[in-house]
C-alpha atoms as a PDB file:
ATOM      1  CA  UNK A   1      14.729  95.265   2.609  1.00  0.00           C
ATOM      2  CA  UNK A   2      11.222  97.364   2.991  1.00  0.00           C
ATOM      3  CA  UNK A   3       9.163  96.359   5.893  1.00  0.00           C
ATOM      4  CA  UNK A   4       5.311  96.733   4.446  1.00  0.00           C
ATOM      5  CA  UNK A   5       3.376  97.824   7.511  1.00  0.00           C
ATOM      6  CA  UNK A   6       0.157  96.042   7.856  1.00  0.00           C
ATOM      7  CA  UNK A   7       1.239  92.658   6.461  1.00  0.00           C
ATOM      8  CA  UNK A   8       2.545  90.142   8.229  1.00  0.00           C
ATOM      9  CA  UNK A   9       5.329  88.029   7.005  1.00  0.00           C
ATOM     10  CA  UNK A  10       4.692  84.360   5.468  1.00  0.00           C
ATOM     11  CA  UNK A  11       6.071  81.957   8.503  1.00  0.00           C
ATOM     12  CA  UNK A  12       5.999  77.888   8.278  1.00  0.00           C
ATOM     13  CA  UNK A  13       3.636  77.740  11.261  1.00  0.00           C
ATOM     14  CA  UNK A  14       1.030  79.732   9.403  1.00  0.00           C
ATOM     15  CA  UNK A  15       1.690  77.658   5.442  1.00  0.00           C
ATOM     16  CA  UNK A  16       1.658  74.329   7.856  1.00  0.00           C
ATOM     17  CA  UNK A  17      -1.596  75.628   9.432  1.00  0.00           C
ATOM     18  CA  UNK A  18      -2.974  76.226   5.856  1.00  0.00           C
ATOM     19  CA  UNK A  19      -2.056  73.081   4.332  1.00  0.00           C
ATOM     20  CA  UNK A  20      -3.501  71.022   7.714  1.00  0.00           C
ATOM     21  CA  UNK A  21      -6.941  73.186   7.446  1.00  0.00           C
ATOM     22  CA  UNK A  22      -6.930  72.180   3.311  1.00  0.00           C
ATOM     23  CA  UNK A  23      -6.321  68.742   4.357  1.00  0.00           C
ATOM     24  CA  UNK A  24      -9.321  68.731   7.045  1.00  0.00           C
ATOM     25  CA  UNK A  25     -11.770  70.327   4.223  1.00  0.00           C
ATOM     26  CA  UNK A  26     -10.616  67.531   1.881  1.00  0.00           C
ATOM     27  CA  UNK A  27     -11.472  64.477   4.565  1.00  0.00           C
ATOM     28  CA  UNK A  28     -14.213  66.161   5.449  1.00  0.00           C
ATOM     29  CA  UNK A  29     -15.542  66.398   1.997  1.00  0.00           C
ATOM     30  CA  UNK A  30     -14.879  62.634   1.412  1.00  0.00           C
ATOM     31  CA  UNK A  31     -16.060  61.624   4.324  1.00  0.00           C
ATOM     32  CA  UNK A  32     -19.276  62.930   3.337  1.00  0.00           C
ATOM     33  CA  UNK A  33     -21.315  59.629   2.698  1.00  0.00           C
ATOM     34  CA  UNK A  34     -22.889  57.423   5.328  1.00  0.00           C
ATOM     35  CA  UNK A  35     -24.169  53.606   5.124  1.00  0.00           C
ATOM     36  CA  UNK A  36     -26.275  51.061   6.286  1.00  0.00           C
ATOM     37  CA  UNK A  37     -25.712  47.535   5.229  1.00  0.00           C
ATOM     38  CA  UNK A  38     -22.713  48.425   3.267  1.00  0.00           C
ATOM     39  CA  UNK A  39     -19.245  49.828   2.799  1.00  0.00           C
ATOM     40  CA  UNK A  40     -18.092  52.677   0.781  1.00  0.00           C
ATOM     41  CA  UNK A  41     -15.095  53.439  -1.380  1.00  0.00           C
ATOM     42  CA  UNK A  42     -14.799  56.924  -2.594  1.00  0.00           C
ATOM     43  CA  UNK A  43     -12.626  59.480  -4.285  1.00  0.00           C
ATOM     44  CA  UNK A  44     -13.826  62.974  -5.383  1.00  0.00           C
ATOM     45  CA  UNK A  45     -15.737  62.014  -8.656  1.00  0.00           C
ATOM     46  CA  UNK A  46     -16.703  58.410  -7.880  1.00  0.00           C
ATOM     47  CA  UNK A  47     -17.686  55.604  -5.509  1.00  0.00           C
ATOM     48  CA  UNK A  48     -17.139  52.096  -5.199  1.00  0.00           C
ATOM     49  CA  UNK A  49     -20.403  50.633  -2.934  1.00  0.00           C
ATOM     50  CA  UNK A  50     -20.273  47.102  -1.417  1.00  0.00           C
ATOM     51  CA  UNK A  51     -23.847  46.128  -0.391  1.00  0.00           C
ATOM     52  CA  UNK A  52     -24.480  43.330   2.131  1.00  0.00           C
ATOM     53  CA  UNK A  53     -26.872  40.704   0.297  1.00  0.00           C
ATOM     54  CA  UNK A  54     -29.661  39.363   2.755  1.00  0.00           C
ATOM     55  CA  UNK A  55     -30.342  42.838   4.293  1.00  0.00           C
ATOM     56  CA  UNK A  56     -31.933  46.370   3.851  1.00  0.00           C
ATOM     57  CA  UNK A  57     -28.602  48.111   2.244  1.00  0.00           C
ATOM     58  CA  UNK A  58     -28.198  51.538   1.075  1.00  0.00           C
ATOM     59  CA  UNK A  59     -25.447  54.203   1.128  1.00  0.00           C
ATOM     60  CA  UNK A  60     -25.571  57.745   0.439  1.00  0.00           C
ATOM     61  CA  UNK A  61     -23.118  59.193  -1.799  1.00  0.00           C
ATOM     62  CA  UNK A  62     -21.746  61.679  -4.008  1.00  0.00           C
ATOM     63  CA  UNK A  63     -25.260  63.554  -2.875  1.00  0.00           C
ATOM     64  CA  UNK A  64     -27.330  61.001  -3.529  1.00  0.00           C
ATOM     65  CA  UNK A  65     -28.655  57.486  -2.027  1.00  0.00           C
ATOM     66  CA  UNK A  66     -28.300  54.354  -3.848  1.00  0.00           C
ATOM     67  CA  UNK A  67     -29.787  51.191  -2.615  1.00  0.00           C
ATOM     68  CA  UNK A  68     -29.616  47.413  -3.243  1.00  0.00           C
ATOM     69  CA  UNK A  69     -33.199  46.689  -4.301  1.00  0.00           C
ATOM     70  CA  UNK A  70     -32.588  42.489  -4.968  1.00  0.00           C
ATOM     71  CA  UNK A  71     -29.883  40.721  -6.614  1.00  0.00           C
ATOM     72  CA  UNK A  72     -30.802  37.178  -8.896  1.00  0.00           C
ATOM     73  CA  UNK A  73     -27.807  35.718 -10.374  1.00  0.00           C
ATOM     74  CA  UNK A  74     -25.960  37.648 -12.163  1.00  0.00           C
ATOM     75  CA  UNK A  75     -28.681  40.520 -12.299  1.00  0.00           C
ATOM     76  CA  UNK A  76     -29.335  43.423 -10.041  1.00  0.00           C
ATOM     77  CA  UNK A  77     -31.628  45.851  -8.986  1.00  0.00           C
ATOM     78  CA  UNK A  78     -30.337  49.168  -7.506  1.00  0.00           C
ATOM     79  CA  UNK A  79     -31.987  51.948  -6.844  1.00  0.00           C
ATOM     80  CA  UNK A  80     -29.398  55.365  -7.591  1.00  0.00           C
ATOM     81  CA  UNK A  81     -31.051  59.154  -6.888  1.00  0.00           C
ATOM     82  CA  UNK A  82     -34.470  57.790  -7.003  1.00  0.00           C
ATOM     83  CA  UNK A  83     -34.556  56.113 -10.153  1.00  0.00           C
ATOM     84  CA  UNK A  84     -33.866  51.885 -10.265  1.00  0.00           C
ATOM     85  CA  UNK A  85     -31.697  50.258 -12.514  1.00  0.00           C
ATOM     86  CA  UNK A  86     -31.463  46.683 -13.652  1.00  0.00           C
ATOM     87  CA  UNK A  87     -27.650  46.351 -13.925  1.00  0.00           C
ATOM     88  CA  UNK A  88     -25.560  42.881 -15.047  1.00  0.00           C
ATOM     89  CA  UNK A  89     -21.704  42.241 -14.633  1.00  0.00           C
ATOM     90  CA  UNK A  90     -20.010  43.412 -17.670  1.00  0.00           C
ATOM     91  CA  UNK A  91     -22.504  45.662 -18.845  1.00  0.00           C
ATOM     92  CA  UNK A  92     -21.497  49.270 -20.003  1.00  0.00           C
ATOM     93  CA  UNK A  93     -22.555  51.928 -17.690  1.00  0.00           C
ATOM     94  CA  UNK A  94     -25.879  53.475 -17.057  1.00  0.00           C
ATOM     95  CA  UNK A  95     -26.701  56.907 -16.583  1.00  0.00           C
ATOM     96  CA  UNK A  96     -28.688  58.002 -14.180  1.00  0.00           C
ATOM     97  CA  UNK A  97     -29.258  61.819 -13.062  1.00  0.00           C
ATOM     98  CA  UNK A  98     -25.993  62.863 -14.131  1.00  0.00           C
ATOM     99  CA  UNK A  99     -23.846  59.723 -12.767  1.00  0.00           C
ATOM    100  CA  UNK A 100     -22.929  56.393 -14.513  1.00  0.00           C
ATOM    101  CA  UNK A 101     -23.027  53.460 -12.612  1.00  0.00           C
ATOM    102  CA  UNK A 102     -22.151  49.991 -12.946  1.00  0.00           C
ATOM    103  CA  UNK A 103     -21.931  46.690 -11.372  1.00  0.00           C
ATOM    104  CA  UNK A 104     -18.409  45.633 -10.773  1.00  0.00           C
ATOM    105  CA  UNK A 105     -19.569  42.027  -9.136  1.00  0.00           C
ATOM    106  CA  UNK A 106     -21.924  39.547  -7.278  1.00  0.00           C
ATOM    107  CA  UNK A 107     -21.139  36.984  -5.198  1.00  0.00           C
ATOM    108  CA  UNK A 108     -23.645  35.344  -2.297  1.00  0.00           C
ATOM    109  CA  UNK A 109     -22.496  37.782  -0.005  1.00  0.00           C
ATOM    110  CA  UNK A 110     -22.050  41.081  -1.493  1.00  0.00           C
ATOM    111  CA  UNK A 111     -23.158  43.433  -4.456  1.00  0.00           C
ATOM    112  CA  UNK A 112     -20.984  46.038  -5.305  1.00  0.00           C
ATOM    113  CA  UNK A 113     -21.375  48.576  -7.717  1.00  0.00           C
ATOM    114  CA  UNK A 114     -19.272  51.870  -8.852  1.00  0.00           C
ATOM    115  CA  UNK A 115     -21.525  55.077  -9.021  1.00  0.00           C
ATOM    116  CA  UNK A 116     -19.348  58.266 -10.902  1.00  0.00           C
ATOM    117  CA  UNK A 117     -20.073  61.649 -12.055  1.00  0.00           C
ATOM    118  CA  UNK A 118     -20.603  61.910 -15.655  1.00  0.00           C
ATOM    119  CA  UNK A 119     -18.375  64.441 -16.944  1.00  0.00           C
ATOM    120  CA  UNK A 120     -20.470  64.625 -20.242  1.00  0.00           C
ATOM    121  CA  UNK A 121     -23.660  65.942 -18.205  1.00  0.00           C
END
């Protein structure tokens, strides 16, 4: 066996120390979105948002803020990267500057919507 000077040899403290700094980035990277008057629910390439009815809700996520501009039956009003959108249960998603989004449900309580990445864009 050749010794190669100037290269240390692969040990399980240093691949265990890689894999726990790739597993920080990744949290890190998730944990990337902040709220106020709701919850979030996200993966890489999409978001689940649950917005508090009765109070000034917004979350930002995926890079961008999306807010819960009123809610009247089953219709709502949500505002996603600056543009608002006038979203119903059921409906097929709307894109919006480069995400689809749509409203998963609506109860007295809580709005919550799903805002993803559009592959196509």
């Amino acid at each position: 066996m050749t010794n190669r000077p100037g290269i240390p040899p692969s040990t399980p403290v240093r691949r265990a120390a890689g894999l726990l700094a790739g597993l920080a980035l990744g949290a890190a990277l998730l944990a990337g979105c902040s709220s106020e008057g709701a919850s979030t629910d996200c993966g890489l390439d999409a978001c689940t948002v649950t917005f508090d009815r009765g109070v000034e809700a917004s979350a930002t996520i995926l890079g961008v803020e999306a807010k819960l501009v009123g809610a009247q039956g089953d219709q709502v009003t949500v505002e996603v990267a600056g543009e608002q959108l006038s979203l119903t249960v059921g409906q097929q998603a709307t894109e919006v500057g480069g995400f689809a989004v749509t409203l998963d449900s609506v109860t007295d309580q809580e709005v919550k919507i799903r805002v993803s990445r559009n592959p196509s864009s």
